[in-house]
Protein backbone atom coordinates (compact mmCIF):
# COMPACT_ATOMS: atom_id res chain seq x y z
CA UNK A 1 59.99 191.17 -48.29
CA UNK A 2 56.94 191.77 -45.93
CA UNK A 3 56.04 187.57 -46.25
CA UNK A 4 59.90 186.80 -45.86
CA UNK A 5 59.83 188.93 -42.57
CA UNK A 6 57.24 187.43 -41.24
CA UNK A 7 58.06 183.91 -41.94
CA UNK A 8 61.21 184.61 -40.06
CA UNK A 9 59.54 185.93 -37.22
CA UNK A 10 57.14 182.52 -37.14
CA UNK A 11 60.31 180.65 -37.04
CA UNK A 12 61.62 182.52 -34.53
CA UNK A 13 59.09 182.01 -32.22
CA UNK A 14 58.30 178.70 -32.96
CA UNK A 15 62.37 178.04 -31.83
CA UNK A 16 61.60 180.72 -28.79
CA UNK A 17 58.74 178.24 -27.79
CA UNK A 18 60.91 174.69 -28.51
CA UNK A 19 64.06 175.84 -26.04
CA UNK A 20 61.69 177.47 -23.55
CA UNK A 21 59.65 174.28 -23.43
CA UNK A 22 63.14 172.39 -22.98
CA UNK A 23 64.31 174.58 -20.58
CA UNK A 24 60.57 174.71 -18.32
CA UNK A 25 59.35 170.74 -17.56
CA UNK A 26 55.81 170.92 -16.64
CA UNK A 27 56.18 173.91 -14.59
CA UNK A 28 60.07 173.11 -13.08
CA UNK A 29 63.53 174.29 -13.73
CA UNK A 30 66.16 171.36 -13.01
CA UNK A 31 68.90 173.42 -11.49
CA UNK A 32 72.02 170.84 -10.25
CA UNK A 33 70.15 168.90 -7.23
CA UNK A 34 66.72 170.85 -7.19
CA UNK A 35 64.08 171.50 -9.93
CA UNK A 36 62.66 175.11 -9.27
CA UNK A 37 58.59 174.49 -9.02
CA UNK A 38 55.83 176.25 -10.16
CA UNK A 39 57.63 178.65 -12.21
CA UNK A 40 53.90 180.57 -13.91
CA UNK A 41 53.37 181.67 -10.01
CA UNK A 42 56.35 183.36 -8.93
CA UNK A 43 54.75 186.68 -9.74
CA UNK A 44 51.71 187.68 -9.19
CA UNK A 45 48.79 190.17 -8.53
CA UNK A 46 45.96 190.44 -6.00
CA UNK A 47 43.78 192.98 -4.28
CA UNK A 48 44.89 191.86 -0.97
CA UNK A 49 48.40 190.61 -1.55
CA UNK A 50 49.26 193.08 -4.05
CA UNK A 51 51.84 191.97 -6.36
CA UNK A 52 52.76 188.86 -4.99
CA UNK A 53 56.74 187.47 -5.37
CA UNK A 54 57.01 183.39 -4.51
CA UNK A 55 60.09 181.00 -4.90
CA UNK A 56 59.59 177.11 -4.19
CA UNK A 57 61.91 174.39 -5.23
CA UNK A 58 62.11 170.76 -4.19
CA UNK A 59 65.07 168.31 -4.72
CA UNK A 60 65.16 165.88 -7.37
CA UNK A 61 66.23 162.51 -7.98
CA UNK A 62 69.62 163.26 -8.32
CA UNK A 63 69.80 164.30 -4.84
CA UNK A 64 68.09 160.75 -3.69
CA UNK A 65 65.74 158.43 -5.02
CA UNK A 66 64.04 158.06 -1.61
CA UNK A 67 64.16 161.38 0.18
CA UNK A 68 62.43 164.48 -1.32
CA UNK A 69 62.57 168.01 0.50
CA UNK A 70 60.49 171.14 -0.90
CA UNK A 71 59.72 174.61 0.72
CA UNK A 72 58.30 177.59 -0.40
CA UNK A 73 58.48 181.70 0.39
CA UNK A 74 56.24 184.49 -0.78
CA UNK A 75 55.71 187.72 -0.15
CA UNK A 76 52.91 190.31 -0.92
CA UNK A 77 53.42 194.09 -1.00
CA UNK A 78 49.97 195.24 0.36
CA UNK A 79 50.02 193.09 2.82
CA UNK A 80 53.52 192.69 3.97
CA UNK A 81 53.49 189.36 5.06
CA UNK A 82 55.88 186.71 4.58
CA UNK A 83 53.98 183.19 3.46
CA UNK A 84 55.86 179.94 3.81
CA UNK A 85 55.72 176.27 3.54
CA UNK A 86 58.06 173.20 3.92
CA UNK A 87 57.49 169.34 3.39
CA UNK A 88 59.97 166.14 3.83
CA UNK A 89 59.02 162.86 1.96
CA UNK A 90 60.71 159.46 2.24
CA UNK A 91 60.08 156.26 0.50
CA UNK A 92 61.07 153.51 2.06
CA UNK A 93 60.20 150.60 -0.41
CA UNK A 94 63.22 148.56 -1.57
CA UNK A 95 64.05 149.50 -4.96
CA UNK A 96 62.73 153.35 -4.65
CA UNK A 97 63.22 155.30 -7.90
CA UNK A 98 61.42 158.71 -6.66
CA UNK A 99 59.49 159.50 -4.06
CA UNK A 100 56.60 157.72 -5.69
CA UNK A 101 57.92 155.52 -8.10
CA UNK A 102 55.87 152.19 -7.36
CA UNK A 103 54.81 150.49 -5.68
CA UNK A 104 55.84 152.75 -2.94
CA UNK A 105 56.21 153.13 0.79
CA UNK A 106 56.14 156.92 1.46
CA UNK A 107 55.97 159.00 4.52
CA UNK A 108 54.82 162.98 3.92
CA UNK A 109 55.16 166.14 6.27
CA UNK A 110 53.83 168.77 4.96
CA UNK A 111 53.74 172.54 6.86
CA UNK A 112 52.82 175.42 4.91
CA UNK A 113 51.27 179.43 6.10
CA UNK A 114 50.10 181.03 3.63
CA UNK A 115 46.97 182.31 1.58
CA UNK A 116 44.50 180.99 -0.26
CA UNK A 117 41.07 181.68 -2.07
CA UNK A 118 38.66 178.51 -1.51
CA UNK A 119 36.87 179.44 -5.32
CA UNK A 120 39.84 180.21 -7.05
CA UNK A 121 43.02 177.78 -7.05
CA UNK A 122 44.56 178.87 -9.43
CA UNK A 123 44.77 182.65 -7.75
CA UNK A 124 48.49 182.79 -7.77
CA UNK A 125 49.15 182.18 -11.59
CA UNK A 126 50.99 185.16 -13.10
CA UNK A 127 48.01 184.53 -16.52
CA UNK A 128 44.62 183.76 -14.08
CA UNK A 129 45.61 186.93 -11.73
CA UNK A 130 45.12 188.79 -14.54
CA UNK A 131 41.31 188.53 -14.44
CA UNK A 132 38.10 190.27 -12.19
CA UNK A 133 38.50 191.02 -9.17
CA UNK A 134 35.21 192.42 -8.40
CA UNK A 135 34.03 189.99 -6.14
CA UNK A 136 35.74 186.96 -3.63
CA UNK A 137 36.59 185.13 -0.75
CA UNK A 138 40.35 185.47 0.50
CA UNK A 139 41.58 183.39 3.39
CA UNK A 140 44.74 182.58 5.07
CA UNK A 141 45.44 179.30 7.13
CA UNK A 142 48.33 177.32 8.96
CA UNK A 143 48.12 173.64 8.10
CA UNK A 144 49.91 170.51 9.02
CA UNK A 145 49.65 167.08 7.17
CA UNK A 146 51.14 163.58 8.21
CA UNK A 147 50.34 160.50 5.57
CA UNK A 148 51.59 157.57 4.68
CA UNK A 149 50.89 155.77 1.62
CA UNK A 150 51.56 152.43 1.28
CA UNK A 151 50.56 150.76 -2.53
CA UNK A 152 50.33 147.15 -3.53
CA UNK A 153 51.53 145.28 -6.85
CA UNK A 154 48.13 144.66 -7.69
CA UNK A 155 47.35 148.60 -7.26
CA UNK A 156 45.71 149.11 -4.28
CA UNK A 157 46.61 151.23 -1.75
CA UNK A 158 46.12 152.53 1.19
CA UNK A 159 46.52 156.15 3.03
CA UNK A 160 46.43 157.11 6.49
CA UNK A 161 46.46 160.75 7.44
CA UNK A 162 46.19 163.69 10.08
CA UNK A 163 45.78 167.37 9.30
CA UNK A 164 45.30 170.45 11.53
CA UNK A 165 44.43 173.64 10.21
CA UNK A 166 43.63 176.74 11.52
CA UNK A 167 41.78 179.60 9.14
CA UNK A 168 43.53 182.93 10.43
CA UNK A 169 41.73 185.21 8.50
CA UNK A 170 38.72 185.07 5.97
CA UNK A 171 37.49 187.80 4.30
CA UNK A 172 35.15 188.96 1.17
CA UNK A 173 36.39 191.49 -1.00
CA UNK A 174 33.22 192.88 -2.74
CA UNK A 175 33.44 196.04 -4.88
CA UNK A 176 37.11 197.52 -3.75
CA UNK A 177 35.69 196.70 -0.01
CA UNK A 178 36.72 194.51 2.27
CA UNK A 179 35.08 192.48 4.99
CA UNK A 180 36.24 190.41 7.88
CA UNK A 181 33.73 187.03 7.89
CA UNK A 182 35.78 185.78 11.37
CA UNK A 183 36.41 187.23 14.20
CA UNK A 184 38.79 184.76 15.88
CA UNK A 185 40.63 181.89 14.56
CA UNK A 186 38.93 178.48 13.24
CA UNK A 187 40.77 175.14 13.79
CA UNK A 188 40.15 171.76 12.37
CA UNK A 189 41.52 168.48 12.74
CA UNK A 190 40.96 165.40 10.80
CA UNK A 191 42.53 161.89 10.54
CA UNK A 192 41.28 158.75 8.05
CA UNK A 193 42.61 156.40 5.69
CA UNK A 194 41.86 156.39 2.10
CA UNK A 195 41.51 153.68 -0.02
CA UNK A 196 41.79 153.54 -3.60
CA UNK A 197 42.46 151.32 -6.70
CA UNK A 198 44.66 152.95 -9.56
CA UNK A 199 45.70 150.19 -12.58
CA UNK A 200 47.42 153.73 -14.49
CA UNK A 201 50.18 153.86 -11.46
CA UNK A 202 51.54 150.90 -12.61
CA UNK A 203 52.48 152.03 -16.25
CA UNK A 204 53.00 155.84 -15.45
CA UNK A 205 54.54 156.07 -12.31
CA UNK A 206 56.83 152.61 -12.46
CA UNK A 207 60.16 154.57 -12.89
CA UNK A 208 59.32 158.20 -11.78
């Protein structure tokens, strides 16, 4: 009865596991017109933040094959500040089947305000939030991003951008302490072009 029981239980969680893996699409939620991003980070924890709440979403093909719009909210408890961020994309080649289906034409904006920890990307994963937080670097920045990337048939591509950012805040948190690095506010700007030569966009990304 014991073996039964738990053969059951395997099955049940092996069919838990199928329609959750249906339902989540590498880390989105199709709802109607918008796919609900990151889903793993919409809670999590942090000595700074405390536990931290975030929605983001972007819209789909479904909504249009050329124009993509995505934002983002989150909210800490310790610290009691709102974090945002909001981007527009168009692609303007002919026959456009995403934002970057290619060869494609596209325009980004990008604004976000929020947090960040330069070692540790992955900071606002429900699963990697879970680990020592003895020791590390916390920031928070404004940034702005303009690009345009224009690809070829043949693969290559080009990229022009600008960025400004401006580091608010940077501090260490070292042993339940923590210490301010800045005393006033650090801006940056950049522009370039990148250039780059991908044969795997024309396979992978043909109809996306």
């Amino acid at each position: 009865q014991q073996i039964n029981n738990n053969k059951k239980a395997d099955a049940d969680a092996l069919i838990f596991q199928d329609n959750v893996n249906s339902f989540v699409i590498n880390d989105k939620i199709p709802i109607g017109y918008i796919n609900l991003t990151n889903v793993f980070n919409m809670v999590s924890y942090n000595p700074i933040e405390g536990t931290r709440f975030r929605v983001s979403a972007e819209t789909n093909t479904s909504f249009s094959k050329r124009l993509a719009i995505s934002g983002m909210v989150a909210y800490g408890t310790k610290d009691n500040k709102l974090k945002y961020s909001a981007g527009v994309g168009y692609n303007f080649a002919r026959k456009a089947k995403g934002l970057y289906s290619f060869p494609c034409s596209t325009l980004s904006l990008i604004y976000s305000n929020n947090t960040y920890m330069p070692s540790y990307p992955n900071y606002d994963v429900a699963f990697f939030s879970l680990g020592d937080w003895d020791r590390f670097y916390f920031a928070s920045k404004q940034e702005a991003n303009a690009s345009f990337l224009q690809e070829f048939p043949s693969t290559f591509a080009f990229r022009p951008f600008a960025t400004y950012q401006k580091i608010n805040d940077f501090w260490l948190y070292d042993n339940e302490t923590k210490y301010e690095l800045i005393s006033k506010p650090i801006k940056n700007y950049s522009f370039g072009t990148e250039l780059s030569f991908s044969p795997y966009r024309k396979e992978k990304f043909a109809f996306n």
